[in-house]
Protein backbone atom coordinates (compact mmCIF):
# COMPACT_ATOMS: atom_id res chain seq x y z
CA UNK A 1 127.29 458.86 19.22
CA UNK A 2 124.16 458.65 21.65
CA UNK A 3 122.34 457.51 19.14
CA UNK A 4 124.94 454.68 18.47
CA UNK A 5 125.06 453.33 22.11
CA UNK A 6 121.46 453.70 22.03
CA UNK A 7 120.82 451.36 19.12
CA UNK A 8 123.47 448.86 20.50
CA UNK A 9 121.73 448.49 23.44
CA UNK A 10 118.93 447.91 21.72
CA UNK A 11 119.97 444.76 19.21
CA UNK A 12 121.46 443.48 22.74
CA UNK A 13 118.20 443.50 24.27
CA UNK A 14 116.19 442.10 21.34
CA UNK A 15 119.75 438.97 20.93
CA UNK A 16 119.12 438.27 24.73
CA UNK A 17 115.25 438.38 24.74
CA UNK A 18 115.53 436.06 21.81
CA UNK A 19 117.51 433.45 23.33
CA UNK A 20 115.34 433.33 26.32
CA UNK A 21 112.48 432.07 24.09
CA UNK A 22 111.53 428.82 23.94
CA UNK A 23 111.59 426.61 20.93
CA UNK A 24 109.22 427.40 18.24
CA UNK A 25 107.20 424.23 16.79
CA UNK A 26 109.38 424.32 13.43
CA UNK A 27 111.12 422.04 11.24
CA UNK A 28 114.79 421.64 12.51
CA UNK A 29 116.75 423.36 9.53
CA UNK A 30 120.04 423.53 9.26
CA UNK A 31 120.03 427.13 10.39
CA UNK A 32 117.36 426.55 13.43
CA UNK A 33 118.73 425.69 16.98
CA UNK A 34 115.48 423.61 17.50
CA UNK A 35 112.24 421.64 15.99
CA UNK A 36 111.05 418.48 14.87
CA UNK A 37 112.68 416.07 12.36
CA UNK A 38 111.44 412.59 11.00
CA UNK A 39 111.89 409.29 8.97
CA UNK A 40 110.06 406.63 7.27
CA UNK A 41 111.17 403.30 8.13
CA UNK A 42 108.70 401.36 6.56
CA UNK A 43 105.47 401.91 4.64
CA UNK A 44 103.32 402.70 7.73
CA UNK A 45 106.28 403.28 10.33
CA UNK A 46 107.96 406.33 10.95
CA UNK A 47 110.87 407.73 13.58
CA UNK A 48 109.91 411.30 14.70
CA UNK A 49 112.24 413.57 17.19
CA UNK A 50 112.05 416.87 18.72
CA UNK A 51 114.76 418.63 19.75
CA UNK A 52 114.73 421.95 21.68
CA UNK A 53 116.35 424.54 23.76
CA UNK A 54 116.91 424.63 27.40
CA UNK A 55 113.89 427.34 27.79
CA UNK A 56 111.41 424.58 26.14
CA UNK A 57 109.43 422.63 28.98
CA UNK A 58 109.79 418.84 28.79
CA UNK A 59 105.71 418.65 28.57
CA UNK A 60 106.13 420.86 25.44
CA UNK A 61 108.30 419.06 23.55
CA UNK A 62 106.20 415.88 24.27
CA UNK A 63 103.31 417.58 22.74
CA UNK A 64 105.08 418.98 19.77
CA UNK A 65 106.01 415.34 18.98
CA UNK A 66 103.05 414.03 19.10
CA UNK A 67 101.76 416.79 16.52
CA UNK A 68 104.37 415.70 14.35
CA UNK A 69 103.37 412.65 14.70
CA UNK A 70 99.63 413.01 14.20
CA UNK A 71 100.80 415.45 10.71
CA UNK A 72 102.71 412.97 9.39
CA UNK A 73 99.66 410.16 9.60
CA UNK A 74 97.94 412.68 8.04
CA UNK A 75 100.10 413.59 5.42
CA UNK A 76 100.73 410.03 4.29
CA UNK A 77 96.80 409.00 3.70
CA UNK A 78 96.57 407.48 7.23
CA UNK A 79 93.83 408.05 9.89
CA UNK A 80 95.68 407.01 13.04
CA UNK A 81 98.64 406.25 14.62
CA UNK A 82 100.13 404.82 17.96
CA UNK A 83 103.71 404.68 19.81
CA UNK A 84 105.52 401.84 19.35
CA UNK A 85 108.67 403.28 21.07
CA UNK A 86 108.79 405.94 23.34
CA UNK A 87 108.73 408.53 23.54
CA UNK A 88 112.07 408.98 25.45
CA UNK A 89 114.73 410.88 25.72
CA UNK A 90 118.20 410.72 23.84
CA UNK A 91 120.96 410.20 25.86
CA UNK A 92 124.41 411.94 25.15
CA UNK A 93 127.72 410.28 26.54
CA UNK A 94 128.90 413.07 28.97
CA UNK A 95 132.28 412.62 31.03
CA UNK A 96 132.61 412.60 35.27
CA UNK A 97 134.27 416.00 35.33
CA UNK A 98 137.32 415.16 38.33
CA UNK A 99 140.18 416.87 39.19
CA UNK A 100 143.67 417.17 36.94
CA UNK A 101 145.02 414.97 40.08
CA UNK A 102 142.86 411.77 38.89
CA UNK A 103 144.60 411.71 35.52
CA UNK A 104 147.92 412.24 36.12
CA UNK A 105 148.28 408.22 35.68
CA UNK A 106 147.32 408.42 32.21
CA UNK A 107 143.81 407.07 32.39
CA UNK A 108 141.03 408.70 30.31
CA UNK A 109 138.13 409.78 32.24
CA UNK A 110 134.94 407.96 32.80
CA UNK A 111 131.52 408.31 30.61
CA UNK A 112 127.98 408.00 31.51
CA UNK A 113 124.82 408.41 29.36
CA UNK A 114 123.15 411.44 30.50
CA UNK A 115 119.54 411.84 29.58
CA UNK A 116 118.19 415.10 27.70
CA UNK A 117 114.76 415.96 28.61
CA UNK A 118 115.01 418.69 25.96
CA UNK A 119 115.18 416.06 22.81
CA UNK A 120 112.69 413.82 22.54
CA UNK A 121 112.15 410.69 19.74
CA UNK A 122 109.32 408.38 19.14
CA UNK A 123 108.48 405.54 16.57
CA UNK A 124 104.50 405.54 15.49
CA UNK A 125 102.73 403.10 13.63
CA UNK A 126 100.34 404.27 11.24
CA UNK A 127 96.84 402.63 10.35
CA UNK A 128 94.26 403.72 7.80
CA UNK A 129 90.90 401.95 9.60
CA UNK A 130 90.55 400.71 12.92
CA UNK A 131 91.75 396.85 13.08
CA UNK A 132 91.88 396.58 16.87
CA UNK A 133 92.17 392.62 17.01
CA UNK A 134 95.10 393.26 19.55
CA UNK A 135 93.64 395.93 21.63
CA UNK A 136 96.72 398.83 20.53
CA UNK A 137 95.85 402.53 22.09
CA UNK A 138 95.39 404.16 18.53
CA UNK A 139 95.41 407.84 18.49
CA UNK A 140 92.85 409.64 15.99
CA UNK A 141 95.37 412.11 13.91
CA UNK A 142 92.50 414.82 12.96
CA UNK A 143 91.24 414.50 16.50
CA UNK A 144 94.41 414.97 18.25
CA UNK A 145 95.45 417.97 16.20
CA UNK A 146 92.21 419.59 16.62
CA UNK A 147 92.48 419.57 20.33
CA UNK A 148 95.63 421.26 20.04
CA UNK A 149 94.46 424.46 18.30
């Protein structure tokens, strides 16, 4: 019986410790509460986003979207890349919490867009050689990852 308590105690410790952690840098699955996800809208255009849990700093998440982005120039025969849009945060429609007394007219309560610092999105531009007629900030992919290792 000692041994039973003992052992519960345990897998609670190791279920709260584990949702303490921050997000991992990890492809958002199906079965993951957190990572990156992304989509080709054109040939050299892509939409990346990061989401993550409340433990994951805001800084973090901007720099695990930016490696996404810089492994998906990569990946697709590209050199370098640079934001187009963003990176910002989705917003979720949240409602004004009020009292019971506010609706008893029948009205439905009032929504605001409430940013998420924890989920992050981005469009990039990709480029395979440097063609800086209009002066864009282009971000070396190989460079950019290497820094972050």
């Amino acid at each position: 019986m000692k041994s039973q308590i003992i052992l519960v105690f345990c897998l609670a410790t190791l279920i709260c410790c584990y949702g303490c952690q921050p997000t991992p840098y990890q492809s958002l699955g199906t079965t993951s509460a957190g990572g990156y996800s992304d989509k080709r809208l054109s040939e050299n255009t892509f939409h990346v986003r990061f989401v993550a849990n409340d433990n994951t700093s805001s800084d973090t998440v901007c720099d695990y979207l930016y490696r996404r982005a810089a492994e998906i120039t990569i990946k697709n025969g590209f050199t370098y890349f640079t934001v187009i849009r963003g990176p910002s945060q989705i917003t979720e429609r949240m409602p004004i919490h009020q009292s019971q007394d506010s609706y008893k007219d029948g009205s439905d309560p009032v929504e605001f867009d409430v940013p998420d610092s924890s989920r992050l999105h981005m469009t990039i531009q990709c480029f395979r050689d440097i063609r800086n007629e209009d002066n864009i900030d282009l971000i070396d992919a190989k460079v950019y990852i290497h820094k972050q290792i």
